[in-house]
Protein backbone atom coordinates (compact mmCIF):
# COMPACT_ATOMS: atom_id res chain seq x y z
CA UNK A 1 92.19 86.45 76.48
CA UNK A 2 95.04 83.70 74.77
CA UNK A 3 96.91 81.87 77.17
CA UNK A 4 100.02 84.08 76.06
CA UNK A 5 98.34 86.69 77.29
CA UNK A 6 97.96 85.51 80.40
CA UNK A 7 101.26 83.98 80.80
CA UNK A 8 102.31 87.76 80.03
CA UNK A 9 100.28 89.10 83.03
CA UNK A 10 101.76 86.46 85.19
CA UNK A 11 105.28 87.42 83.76
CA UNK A 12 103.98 91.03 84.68
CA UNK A 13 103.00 90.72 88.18
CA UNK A 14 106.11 88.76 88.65
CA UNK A 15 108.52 91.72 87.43
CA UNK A 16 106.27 94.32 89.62
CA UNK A 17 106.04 92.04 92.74
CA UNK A 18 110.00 91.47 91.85
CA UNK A 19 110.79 95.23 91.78
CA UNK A 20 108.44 96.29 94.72
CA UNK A 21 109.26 93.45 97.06
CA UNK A 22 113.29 94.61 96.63
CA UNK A 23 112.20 98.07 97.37
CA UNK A 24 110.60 97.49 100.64
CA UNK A 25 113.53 95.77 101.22
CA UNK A 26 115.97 98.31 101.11
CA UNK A 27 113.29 100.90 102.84
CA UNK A 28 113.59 98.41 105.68
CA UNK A 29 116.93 97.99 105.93
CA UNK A 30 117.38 101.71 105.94
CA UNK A 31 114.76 101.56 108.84
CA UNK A 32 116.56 99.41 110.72
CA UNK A 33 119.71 101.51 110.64
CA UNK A 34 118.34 104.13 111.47
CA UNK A 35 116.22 102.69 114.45
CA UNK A 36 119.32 101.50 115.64
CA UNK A 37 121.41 104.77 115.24
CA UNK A 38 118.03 106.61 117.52
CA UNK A 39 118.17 104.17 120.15
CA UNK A 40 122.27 103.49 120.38
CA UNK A 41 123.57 107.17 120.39
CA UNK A 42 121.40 108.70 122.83
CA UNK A 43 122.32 105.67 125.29
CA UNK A 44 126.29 106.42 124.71
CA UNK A 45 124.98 110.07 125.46
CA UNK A 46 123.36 109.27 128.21
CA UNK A 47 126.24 106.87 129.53
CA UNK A 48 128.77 110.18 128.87
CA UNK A 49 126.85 112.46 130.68
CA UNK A 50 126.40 110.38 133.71
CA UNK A 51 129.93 109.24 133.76
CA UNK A 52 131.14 112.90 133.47
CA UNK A 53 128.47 114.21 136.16
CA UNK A 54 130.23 111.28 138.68
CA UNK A 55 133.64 112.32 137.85
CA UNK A 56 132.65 116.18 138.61
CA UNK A 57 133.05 117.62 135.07
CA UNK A 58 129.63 119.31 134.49
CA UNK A 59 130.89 120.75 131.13
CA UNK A 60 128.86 122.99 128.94
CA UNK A 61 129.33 120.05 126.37
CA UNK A 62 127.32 117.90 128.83
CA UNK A 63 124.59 119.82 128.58
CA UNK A 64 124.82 120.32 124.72
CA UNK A 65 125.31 116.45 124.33
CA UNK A 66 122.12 115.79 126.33
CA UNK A 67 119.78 118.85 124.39
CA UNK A 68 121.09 116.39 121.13
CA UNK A 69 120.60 113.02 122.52
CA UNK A 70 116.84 114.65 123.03
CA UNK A 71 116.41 115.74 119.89
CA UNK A 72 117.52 112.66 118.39
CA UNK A 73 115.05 110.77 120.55
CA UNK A 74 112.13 112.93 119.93
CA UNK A 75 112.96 113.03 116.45
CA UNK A 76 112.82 108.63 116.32
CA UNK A 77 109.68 109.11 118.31
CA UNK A 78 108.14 111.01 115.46
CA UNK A 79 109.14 109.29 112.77
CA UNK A 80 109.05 105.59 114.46
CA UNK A 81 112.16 103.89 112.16
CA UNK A 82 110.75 100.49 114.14
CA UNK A 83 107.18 100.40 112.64
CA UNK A 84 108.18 101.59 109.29
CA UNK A 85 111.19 98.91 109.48
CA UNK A 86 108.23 95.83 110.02
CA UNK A 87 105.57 97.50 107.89
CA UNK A 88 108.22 97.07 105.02
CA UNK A 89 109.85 94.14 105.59
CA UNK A 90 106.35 92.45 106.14
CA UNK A 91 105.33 94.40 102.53
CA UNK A 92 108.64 92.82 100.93
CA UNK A 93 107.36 89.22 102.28
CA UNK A 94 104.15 89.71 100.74
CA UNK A 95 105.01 91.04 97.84
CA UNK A 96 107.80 87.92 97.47
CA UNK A 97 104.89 85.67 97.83
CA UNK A 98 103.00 86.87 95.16
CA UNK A 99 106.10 87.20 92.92
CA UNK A 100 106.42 82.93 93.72
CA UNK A 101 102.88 82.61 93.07
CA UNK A 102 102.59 84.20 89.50
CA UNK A 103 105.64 82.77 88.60
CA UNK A 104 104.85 79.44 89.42
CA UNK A 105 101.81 79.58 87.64
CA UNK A 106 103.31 80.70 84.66
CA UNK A 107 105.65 77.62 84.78
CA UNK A 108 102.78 75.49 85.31
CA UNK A 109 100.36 77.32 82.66
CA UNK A 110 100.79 74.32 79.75
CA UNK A 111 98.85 72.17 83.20
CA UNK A 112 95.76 74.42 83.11
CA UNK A 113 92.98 75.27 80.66
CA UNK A 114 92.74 78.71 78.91
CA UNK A 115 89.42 79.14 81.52
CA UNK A 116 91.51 77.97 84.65
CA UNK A 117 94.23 79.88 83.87
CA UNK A 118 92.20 83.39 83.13
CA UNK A 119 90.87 82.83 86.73
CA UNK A 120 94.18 82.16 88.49
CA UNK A 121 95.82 85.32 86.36
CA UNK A 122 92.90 87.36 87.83
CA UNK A 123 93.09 86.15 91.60
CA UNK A 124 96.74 86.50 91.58
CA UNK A 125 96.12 90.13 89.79
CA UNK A 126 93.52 90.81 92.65
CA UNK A 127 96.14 89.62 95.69
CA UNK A 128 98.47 91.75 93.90
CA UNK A 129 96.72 94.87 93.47
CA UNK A 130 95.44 94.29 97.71
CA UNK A 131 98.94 94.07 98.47
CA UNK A 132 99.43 97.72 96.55
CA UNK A 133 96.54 99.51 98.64
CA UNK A 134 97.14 97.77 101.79
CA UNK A 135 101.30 98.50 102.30
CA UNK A 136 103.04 101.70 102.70
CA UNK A 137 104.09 103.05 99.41
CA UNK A 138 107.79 102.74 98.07
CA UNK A 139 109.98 105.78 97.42
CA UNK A 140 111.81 106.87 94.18
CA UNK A 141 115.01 106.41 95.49
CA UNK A 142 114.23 102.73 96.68
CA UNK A 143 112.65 101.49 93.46
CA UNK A 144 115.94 103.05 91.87
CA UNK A 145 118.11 101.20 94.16
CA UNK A 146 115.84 98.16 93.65
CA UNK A 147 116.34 98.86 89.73
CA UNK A 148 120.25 98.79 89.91
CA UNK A 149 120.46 95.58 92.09
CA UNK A 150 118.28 93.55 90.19
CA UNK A 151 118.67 94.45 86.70
């Protein structure tokens, strides 16, 4: 393989890390609001309810208000917005360090010998692809977010 070949791979796994790195981002994010939404709203329903059972008004609405704040609650239990808001965010971390990686190898290519730089290309490539089958996997509608921020 030329060393422009292998500068390409590094520009390569640079773009992908780029790209999937930003979308784990914005998975987390959206995560993260809605952990927040699952744990906040059922407390202000819970806060309601008690306030309105000390004041006397044990209102059918109570008792709908409380059958929601459950569902809500069961619902975050189930899906778990918290793990899937650190599994991400640790995936975009990763995925930014290989992105710095590549690239700075690329910059530093002219440094290395054809030989020494084949063997960094395929580490890097190897950390990359571990990365790939070792985080959860990105959505459509992230990597199309991801797409429109960064270019």
């Amino acid at each position: 393989m030329s060393k422009e070949n292998i500068i390409k791979t590094f520009e390569k796994i640079t773009d992908n890390a780029r790209y999937t790195a930003e979308s784990h981002h914005i998975i987390a994010t959206r995560s993260k609001m809605i952990s927040r939404f699952t744990e906040l709203f059922p407390a202000v329903i819970a806060s309601l309810s008690s306030a309105a059972f000390i004041q006397g008004f044990i209102e059918p609405w109570s008792g709908l208000l409380a059958l929601i704040s459950s569902v809500i609650v069961a619902t975050s239990i189930v899906i778990n917005p918290n793990k899937s808001y650190y599994e991400n965010l640790n995936a975009a971390k990763n995925f930014t360090v290989i992105k710095n990686k590549a690239s700075r190898l690329k910059s530093l290519s002219s440094s290395y010998s054809e030989n020494d730089l084949l063997k960094k290309a395929e580490k890097v490539s190897e950390e990359y692809e571990q990365l790939v089958r070792l985080t959860p996997p990105t959505t459509d509608w992230a990597y199309e977010k991801a797409k429109e921020k960064l270019g």
